[in-house]
Protein backbone atom coordinates (compact mmCIF):
# COMPACT_ATOMS: atom_id res chain seq x y z
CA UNK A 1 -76.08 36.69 28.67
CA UNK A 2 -78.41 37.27 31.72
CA UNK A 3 -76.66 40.52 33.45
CA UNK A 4 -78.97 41.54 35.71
CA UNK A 5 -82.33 40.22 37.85
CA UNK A 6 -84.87 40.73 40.26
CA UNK A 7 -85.36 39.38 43.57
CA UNK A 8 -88.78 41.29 45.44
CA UNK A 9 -88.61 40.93 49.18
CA UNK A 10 -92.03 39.69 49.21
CA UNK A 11 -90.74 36.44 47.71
CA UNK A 12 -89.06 36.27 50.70
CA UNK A 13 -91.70 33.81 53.02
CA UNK A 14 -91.85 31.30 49.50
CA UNK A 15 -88.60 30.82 50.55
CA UNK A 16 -88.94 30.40 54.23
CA UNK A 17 -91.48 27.90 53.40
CA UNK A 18 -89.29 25.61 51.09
CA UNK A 19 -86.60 26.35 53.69
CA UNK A 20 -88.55 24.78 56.24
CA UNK A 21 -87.28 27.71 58.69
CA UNK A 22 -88.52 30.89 60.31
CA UNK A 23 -85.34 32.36 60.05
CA UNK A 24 -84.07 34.88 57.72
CA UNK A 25 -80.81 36.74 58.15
CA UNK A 26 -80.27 40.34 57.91
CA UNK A 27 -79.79 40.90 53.65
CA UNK A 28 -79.27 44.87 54.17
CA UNK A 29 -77.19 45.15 51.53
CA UNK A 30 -79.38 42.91 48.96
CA UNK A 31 -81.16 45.33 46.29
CA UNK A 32 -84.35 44.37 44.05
CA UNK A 33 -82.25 45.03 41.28
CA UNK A 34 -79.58 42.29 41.33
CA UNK A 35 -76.18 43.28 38.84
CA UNK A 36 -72.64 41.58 38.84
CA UNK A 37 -70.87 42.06 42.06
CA UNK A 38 -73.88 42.70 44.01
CA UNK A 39 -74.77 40.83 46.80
CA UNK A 40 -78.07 38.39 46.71
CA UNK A 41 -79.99 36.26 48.26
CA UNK A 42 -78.83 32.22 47.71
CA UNK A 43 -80.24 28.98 49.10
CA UNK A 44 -77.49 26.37 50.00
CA UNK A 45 -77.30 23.17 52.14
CA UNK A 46 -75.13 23.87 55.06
CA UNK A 47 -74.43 20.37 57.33
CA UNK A 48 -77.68 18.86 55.85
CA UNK A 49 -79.56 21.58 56.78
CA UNK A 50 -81.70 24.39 54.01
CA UNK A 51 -80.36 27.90 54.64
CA UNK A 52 -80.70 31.46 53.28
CA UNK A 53 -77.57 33.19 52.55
CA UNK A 54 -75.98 36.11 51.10
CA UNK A 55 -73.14 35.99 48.42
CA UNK A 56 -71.75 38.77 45.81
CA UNK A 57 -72.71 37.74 42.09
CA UNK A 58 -69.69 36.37 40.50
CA UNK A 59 -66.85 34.48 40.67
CA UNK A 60 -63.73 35.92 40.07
CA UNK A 61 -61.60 33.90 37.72
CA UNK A 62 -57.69 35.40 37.58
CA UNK A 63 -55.96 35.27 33.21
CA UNK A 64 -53.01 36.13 31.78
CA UNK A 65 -53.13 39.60 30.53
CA UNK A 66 -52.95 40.91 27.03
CA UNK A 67 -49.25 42.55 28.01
CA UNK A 68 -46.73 39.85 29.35
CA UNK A 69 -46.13 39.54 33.06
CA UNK A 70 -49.96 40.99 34.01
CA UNK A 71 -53.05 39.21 35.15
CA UNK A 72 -56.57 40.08 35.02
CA UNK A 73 -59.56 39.13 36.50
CA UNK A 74 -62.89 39.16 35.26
CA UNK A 75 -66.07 37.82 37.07
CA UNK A 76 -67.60 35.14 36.25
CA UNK A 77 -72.07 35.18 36.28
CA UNK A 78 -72.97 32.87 33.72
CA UNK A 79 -71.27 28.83 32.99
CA UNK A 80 -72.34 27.84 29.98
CA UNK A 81 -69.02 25.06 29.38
CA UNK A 82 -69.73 22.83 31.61
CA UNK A 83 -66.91 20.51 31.12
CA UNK A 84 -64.20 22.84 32.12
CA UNK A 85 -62.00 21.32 35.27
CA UNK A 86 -62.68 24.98 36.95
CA UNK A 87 -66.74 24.43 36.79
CA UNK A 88 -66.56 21.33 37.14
CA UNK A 89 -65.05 21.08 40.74
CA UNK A 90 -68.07 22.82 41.88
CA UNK A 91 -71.21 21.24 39.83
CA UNK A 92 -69.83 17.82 40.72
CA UNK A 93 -69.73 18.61 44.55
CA UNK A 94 -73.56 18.84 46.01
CA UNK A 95 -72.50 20.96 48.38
CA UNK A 96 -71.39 23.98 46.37
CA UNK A 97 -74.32 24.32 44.04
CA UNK A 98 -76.83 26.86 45.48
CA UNK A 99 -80.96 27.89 44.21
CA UNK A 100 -80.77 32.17 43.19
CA UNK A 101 -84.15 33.11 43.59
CA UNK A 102 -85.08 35.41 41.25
CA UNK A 103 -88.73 37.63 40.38
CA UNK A 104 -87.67 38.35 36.55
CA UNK A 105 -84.64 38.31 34.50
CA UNK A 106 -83.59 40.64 31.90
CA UNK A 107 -82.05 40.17 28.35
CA UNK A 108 -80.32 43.78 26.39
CA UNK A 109 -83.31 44.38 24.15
CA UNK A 110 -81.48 43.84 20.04
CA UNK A 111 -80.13 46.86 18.54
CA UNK A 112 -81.64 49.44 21.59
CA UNK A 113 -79.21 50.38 23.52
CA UNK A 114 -79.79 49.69 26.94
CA UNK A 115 -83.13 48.60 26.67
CA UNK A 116 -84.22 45.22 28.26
CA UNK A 117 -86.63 42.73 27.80
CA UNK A 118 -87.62 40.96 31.31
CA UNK A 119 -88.53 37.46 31.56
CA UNK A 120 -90.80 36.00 34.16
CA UNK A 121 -92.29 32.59 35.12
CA UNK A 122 -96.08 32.89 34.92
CA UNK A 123 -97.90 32.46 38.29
CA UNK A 124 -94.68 31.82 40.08
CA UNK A 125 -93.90 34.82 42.60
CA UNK A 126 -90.57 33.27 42.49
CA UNK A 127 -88.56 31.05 40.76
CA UNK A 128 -85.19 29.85 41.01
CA UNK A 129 -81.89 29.59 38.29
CA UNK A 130 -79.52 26.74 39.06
CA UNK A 131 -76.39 28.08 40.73
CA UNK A 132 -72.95 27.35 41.83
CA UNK A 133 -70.61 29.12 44.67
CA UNK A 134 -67.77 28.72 45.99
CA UNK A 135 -65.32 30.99 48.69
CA UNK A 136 -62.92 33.11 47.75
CA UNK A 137 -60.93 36.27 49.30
CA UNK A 138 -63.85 38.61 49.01
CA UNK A 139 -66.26 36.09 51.20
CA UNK A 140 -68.62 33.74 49.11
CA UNK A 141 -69.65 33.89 45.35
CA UNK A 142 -71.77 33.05 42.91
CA UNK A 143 -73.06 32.48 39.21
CA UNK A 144 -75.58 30.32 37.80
CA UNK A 145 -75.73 28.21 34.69
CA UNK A 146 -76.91 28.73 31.30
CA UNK A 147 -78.11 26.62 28.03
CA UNK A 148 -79.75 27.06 25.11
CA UNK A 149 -82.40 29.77 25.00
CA UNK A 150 -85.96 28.57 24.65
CA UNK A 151 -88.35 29.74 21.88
CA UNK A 152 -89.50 33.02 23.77
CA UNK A 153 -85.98 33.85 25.01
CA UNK A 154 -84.26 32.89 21.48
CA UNK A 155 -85.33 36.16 19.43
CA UNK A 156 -84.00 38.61 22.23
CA UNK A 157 -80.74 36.65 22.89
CA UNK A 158 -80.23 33.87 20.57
CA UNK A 159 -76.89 32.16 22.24
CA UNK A 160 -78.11 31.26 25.98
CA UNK A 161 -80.83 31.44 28.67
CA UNK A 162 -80.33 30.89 32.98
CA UNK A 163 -81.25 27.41 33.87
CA UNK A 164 -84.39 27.96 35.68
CA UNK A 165 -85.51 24.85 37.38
CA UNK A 166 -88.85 23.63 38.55
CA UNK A 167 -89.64 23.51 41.88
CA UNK A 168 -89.73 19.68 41.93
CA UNK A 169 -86.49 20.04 40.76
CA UNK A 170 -84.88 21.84 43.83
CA UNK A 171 -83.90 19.01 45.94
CA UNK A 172 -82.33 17.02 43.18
CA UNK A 173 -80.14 20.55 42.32
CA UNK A 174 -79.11 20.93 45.91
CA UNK A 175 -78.29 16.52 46.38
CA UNK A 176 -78.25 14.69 43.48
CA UNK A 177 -76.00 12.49 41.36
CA UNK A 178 -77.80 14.15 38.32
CA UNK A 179 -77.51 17.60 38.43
CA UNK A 180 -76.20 18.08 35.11
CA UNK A 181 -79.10 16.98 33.28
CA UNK A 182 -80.95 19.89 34.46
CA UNK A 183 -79.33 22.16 32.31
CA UNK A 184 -82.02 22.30 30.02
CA UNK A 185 -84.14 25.21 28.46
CA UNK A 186 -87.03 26.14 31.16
CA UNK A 187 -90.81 25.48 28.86
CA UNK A 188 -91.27 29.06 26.95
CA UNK A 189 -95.07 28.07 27.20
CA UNK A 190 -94.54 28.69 31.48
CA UNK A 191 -92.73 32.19 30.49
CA UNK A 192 -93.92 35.56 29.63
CA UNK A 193 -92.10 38.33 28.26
CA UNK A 194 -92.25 42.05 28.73
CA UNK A 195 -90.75 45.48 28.02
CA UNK A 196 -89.00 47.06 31.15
């Protein structure tokens, strides 16, 4: 499960460009190293138009608790079941699914501790994982989608991969009738791999 990413501020004008805007707001609190509950950078469609937003990584989903009577919540980063109602009120609704730009994504290296493997698209300064927000008390969230892992990603973490999606892909993410058939594994042959 993909815990943590990069997003370089140099990326940055690849997204003004698809934006189609010269405006970027103020992401002070947006770090290069992107964990749960951080906040990161987002494209959404806001009234028709392309924007660049800001939104904490994770959506906070409220259980039952192992003792009776208590609740806890966890935060959500990565859908994999697609079909449930709760994921499914978002990924149906254009509007709430978002692009997280990412540089390089990072899987917990097997049996080494805290050790990662990081994951890039090759000559792609930036790339983007197929996301989903929604509001909620703490101000906007996020989390992105997941399938099975490709044959680079399998080895390292054999139950799931981000859906990264190509950039011909982006507008039919943000508008289309169709978005769940782009929940597939990104090519491995467009990926490289590489020790932290």
């Amino acid at each position: 499960m993909c815990n943590h990413y990069q997003n370089h501020p140099e990326a940055i004008p690849t997204w003004q460009e698809y934006i189609g805007s010269d405006i970027v707001p103020p992401f002070s609190e947006i770090k290069i190293d992107i964990w749960p509950k951080y906040q990161a950078a987002v494209v959404r469609v806001d009234q028709g138009q392309k924007m660049l937003d800001s939104m904490q990584w994770g959506v906070p989903l409220t259980m039952k608790g192992k003792r009776p009577g208590t609740t806890v919540t966890k935060r959500i980063t990565n859908v994999r079941n697609l079909s449930s109602p709760f994921w499914r009120s978002m990924l149906t609704r254009p509007e709430q699914r978002c692009l997280v730009p990412f540089t390089r994504f990072a899987e917990p290296k097997p049996n080494a501790g805290r050790e990662e493997c990081w994951f890039t698209v090759k000559e792609a300064p930036v790339s983007a994982f197929a996301g989903i927000w929604r509001p909620s008390d703490e101000g906007n969230v996020f989390a992105f989608l997941t399938c099975e892992p490709n044959p680079l990603v399998k080895p390292v973490h054999p139950k799931a991969m981000p859906v990264i999606l190509q950039p011909d892909d982006y507008d039919r993410w943000l508008a289309g009738d169709d978005a769940e058939a782009l929940a597939t594994p990104f090519p491995s042959q467009l990926m490289t791999m590489a020790d932290a």
